[in-house]
Protein backbone atom coordinates (compact mmCIF):
# COMPACT_ATOMS: atom_id res chain seq x y z
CA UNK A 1 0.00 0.00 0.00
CA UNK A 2 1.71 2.90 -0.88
CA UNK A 3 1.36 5.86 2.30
CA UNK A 4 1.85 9.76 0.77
CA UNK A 5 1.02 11.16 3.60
CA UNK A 6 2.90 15.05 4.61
CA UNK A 7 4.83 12.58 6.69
CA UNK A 8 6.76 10.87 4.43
CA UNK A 9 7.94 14.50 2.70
CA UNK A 10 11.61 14.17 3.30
CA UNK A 11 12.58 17.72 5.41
CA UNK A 12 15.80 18.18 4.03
CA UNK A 13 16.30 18.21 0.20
CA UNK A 14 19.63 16.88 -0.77
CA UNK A 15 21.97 18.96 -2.51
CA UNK A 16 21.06 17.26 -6.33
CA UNK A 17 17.58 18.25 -5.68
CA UNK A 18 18.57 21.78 -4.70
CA UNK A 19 20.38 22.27 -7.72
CA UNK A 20 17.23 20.96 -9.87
CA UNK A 21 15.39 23.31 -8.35
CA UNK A 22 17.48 26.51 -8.39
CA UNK A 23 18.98 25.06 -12.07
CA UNK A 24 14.76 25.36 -13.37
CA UNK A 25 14.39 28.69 -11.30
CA UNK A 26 17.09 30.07 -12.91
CA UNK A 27 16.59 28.74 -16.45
CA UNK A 28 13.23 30.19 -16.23
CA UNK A 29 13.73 33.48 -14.67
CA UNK A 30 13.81 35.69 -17.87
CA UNK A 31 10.73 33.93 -19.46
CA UNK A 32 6.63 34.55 -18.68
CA UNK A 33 4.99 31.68 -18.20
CA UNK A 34 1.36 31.24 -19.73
CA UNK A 35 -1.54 29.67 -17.69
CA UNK A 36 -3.23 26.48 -18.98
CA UNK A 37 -7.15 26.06 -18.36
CA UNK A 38 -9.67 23.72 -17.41
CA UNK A 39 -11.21 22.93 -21.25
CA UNK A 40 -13.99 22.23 -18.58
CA UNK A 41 -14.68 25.52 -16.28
CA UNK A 42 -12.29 27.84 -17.72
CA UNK A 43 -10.24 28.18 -14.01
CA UNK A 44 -6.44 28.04 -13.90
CA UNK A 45 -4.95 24.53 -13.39
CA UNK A 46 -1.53 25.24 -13.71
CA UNK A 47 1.07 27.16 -15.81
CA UNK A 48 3.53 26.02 -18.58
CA UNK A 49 6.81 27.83 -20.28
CA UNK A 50 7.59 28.06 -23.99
CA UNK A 51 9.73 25.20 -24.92
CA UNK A 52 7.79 22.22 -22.07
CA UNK A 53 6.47 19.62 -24.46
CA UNK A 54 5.23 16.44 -23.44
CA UNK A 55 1.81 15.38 -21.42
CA UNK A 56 0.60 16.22 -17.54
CA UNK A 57 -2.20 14.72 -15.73
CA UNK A 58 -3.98 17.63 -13.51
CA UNK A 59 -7.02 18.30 -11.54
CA UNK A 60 -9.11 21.11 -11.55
CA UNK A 61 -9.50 22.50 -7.89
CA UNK A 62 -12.82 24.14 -9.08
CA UNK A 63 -15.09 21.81 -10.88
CA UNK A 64 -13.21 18.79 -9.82
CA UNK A 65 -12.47 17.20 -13.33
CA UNK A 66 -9.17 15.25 -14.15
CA UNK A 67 -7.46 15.84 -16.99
CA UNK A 68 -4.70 14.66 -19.38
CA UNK A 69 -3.05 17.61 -21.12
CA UNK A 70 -0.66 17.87 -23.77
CA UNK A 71 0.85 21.42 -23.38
CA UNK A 72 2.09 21.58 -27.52
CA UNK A 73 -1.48 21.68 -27.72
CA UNK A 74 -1.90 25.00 -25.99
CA UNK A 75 0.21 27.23 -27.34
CA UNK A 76 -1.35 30.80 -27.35
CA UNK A 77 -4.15 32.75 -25.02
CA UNK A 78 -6.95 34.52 -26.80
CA UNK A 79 -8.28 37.60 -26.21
CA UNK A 80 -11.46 36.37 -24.45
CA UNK A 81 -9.62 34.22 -22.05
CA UNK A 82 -9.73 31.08 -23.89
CA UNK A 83 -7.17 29.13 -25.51
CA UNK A 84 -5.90 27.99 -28.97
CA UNK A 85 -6.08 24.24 -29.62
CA UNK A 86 -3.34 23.41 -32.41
CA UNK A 87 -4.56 21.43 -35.24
């Protein structure tokens, strides 16, 4: 059975995670990132810089839906608030 409870979070990072950390922080520092959606309520899930490719699972913490998102496939914001699907 596999326990994730807050008391199995580790309460020192080791000094390879620390540098994964601040190496992302930094490599990101200079660029905006652009918020990704709910296709189902329209609520921020999450947020995603130019260049991530590949798929994430999330969950809406407003409507409650789980999703599997492919973040090439939402590239650009509208101007209504919406987003682009690429075809």
């Amino acid at each position: 059975m596999n326990n994730l409870s807050k008391n199995n979070i580790p309460k020192v990072l080791s000094p390879e995670t620390l540098a994964r950390i601040r190496g992302a922080r930094d490599a990101t520092k200079d660029k905006e990132p652009k918020p990704i959606k709910c296709p189902y309520c329209g609520h921020r899930v999450t947020d995603k810089y130019d260049g991530a490719s590949g798929y994430i699972r999330a969950k809406c913490t407003s409507c409650g839906r789980e999703m599997t998102i492919d973040l090439v496939s939402w590239r650009r914001a509208n101007p209504n608030g919406g987003y682009y699907r690429r075809n």
